[in-house]
C-alpha atoms as a PDB file:
ATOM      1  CA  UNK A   1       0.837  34.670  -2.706  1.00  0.00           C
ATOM      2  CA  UNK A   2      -1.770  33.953  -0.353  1.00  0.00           C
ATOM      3  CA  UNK A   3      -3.129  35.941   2.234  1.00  0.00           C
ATOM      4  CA  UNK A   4      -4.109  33.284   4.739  1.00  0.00           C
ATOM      5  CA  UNK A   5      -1.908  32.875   7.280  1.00  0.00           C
ATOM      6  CA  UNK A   6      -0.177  29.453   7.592  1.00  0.00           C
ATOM      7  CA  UNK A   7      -1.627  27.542  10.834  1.00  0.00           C
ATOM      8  CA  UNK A   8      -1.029  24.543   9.583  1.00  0.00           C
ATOM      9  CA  UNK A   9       2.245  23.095   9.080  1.00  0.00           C
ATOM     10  CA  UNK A  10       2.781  19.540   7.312  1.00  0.00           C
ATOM     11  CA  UNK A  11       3.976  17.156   9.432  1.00  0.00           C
ATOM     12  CA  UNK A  12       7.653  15.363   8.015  1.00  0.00           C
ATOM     13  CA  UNK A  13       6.522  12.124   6.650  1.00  0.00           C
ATOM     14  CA  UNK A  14       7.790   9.776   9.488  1.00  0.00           C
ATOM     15  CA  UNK A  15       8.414   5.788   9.469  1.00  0.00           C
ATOM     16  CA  UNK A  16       7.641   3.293  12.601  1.00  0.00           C
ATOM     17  CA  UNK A  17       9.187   0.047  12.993  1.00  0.00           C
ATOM     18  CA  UNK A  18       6.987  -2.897  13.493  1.00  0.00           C
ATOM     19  CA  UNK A  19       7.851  -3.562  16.861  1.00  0.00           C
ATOM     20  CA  UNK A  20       5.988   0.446  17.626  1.00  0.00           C
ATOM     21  CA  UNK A  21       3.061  -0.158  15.572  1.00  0.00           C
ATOM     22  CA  UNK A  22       2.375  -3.296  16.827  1.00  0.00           C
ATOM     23  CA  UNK A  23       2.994  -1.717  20.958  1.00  0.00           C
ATOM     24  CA  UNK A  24       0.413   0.999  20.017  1.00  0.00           C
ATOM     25  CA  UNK A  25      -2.275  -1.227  18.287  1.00  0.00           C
ATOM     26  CA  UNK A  26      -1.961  -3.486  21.526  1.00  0.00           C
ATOM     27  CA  UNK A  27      -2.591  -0.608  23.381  1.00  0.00           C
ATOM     28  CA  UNK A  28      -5.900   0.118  21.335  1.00  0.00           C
ATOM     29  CA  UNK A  29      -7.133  -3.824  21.420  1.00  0.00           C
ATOM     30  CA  UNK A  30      -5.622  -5.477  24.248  1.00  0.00           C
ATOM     31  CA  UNK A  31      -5.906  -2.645  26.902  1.00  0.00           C
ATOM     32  CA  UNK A  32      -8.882  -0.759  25.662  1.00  0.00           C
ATOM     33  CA  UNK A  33      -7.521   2.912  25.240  1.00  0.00           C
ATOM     34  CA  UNK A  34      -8.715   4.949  22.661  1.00  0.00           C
ATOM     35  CA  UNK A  35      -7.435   5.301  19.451  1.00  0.00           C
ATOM     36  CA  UNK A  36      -7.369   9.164  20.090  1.00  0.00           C
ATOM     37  CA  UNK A  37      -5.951   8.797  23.320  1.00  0.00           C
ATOM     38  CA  UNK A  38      -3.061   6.341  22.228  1.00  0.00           C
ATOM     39  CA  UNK A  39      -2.427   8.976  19.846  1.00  0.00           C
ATOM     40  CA  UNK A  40      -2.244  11.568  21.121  1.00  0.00           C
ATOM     41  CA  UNK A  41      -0.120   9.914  23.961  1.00  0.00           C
ATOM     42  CA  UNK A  42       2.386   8.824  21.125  1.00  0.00           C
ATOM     43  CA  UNK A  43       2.389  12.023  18.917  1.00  0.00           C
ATOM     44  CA  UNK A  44       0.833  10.186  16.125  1.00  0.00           C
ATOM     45  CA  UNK A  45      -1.926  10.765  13.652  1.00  0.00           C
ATOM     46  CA  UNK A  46      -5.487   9.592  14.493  1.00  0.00           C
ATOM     47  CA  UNK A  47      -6.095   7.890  11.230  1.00  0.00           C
ATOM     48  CA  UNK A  48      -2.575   6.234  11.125  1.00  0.00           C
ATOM     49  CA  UNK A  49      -3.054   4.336  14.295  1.00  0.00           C
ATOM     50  CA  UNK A  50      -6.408   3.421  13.215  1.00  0.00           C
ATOM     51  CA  UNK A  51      -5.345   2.167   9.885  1.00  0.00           C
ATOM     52  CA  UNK A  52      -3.366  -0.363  11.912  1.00  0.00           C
ATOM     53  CA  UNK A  53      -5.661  -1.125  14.130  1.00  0.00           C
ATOM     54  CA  UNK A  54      -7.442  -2.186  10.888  1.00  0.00           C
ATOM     55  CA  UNK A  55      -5.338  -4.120   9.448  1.00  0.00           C
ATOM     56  CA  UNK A  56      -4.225  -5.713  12.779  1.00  0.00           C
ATOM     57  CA  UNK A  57      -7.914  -6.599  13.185  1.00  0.00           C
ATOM     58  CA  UNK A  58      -8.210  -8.197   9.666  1.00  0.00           C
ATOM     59  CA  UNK A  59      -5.194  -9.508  10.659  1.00  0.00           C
ATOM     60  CA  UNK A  60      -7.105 -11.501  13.168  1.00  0.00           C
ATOM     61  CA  UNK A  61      -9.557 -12.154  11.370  1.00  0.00           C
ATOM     62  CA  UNK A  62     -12.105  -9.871  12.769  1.00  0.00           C
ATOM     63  CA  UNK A  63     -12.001  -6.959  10.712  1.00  0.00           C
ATOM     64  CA  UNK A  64     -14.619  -5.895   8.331  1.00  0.00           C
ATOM     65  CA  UNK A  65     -15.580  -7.524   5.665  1.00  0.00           C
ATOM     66  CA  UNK A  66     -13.619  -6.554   2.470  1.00  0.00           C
ATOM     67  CA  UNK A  67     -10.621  -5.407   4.097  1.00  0.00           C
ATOM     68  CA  UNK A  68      -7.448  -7.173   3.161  1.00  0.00           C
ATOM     69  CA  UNK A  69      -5.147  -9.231   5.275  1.00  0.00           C
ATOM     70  CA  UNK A  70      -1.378  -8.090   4.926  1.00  0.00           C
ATOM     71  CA  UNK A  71      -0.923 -10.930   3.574  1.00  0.00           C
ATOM     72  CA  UNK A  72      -3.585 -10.606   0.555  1.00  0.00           C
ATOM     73  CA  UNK A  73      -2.322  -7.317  -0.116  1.00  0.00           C
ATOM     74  CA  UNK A  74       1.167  -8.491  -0.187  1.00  0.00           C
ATOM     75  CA  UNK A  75       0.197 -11.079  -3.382  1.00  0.00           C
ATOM     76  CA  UNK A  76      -2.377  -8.679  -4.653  1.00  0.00           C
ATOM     77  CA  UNK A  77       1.264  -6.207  -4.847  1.00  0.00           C
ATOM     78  CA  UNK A  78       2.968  -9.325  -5.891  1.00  0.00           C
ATOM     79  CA  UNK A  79       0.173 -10.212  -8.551  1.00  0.00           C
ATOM     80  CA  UNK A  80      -0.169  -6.696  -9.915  1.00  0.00           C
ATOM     81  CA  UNK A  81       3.741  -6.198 -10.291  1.00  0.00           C
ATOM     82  CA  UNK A  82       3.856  -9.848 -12.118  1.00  0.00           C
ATOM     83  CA  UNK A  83       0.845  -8.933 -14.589  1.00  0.00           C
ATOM     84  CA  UNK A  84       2.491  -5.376 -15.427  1.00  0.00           C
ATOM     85  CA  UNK A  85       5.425  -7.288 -16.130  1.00  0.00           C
ATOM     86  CA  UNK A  86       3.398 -10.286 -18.543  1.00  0.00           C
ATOM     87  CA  UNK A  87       1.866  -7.354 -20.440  1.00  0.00           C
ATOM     88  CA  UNK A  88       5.196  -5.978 -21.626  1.00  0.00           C
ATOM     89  CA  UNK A  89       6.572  -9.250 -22.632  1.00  0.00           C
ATOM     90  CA  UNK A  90       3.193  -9.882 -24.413  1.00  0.00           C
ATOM     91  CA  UNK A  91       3.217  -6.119 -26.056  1.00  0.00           C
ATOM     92  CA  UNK A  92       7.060  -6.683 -26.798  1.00  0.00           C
ATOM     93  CA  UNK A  93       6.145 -10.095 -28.384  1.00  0.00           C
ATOM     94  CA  UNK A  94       3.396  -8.876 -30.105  1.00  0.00           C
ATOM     95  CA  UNK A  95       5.387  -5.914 -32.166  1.00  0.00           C
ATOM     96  CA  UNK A  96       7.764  -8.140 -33.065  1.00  0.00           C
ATOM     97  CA  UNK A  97       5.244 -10.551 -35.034  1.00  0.00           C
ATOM     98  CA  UNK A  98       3.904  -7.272 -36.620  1.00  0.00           C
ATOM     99  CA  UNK A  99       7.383  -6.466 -37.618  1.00  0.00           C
ATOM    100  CA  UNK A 100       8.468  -9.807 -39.369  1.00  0.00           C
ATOM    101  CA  UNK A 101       5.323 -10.143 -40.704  1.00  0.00           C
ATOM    102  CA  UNK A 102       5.525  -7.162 -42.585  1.00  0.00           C
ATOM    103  CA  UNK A 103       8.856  -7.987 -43.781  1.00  0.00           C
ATOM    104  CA  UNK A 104       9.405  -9.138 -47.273  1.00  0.00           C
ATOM    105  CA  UNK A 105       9.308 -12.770 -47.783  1.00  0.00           C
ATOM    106  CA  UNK A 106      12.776 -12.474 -50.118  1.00  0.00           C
ATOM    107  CA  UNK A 107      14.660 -11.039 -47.984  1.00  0.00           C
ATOM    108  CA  UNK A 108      17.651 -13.018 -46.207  1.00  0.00           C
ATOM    109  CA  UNK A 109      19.512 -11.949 -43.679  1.00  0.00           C
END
């Protein structure tokens, strides 16, 4: 048990459609407000909006460099997904040789 007392209470995990997040990051890049402010006037997270006022900016192409488009980090999900995928088939594929190979040559089936 702990003896500190809660102050802090997580937040529910919450989704936004695209339509919001897009409103609030205009309100960040088009009319100049704060990230904080827009927050706060929204009842979201500080480093939520700013994430997507990241990625709207790289979006744009004006966000720093190294940071991923939505649409590189939609293949790069893609990608990954397809080379987890190509390893199994290769792993399955490669027991299978060990298996027959090890069989006995006299054998019929």
């Amino acid at each position: 048990m702990s003896t500190m007392p809660d102050t802090k209470r997580k937040r529910a995990r919450r989704r936004f459609s695209e339509e919001f997040k897009a409103g609030a990051v205009a309100l960040v890049l088009d009319e100049g407000k704060s990230v904080g402010a827009v927050a706060r006037d929204l009842d979201l997270t500080e480093s939520s909006l700013r994430n997507w006022v990241e990625r709207a900016r790289a979006d744009q192409g004006k966000g720093k460099p190294g940071v991923l488009t939505t649409a590189e980090r939609d293949e790069l999900t893609r990608l990954r997904k397809e080379n987890r995928q190509l390893r199994l088939e290769r792993d399955i594929l490669k027991n299978a040789a060990a298996f027959f190979a090890n069989e006995p040559a006299g054998r019929s089936r």
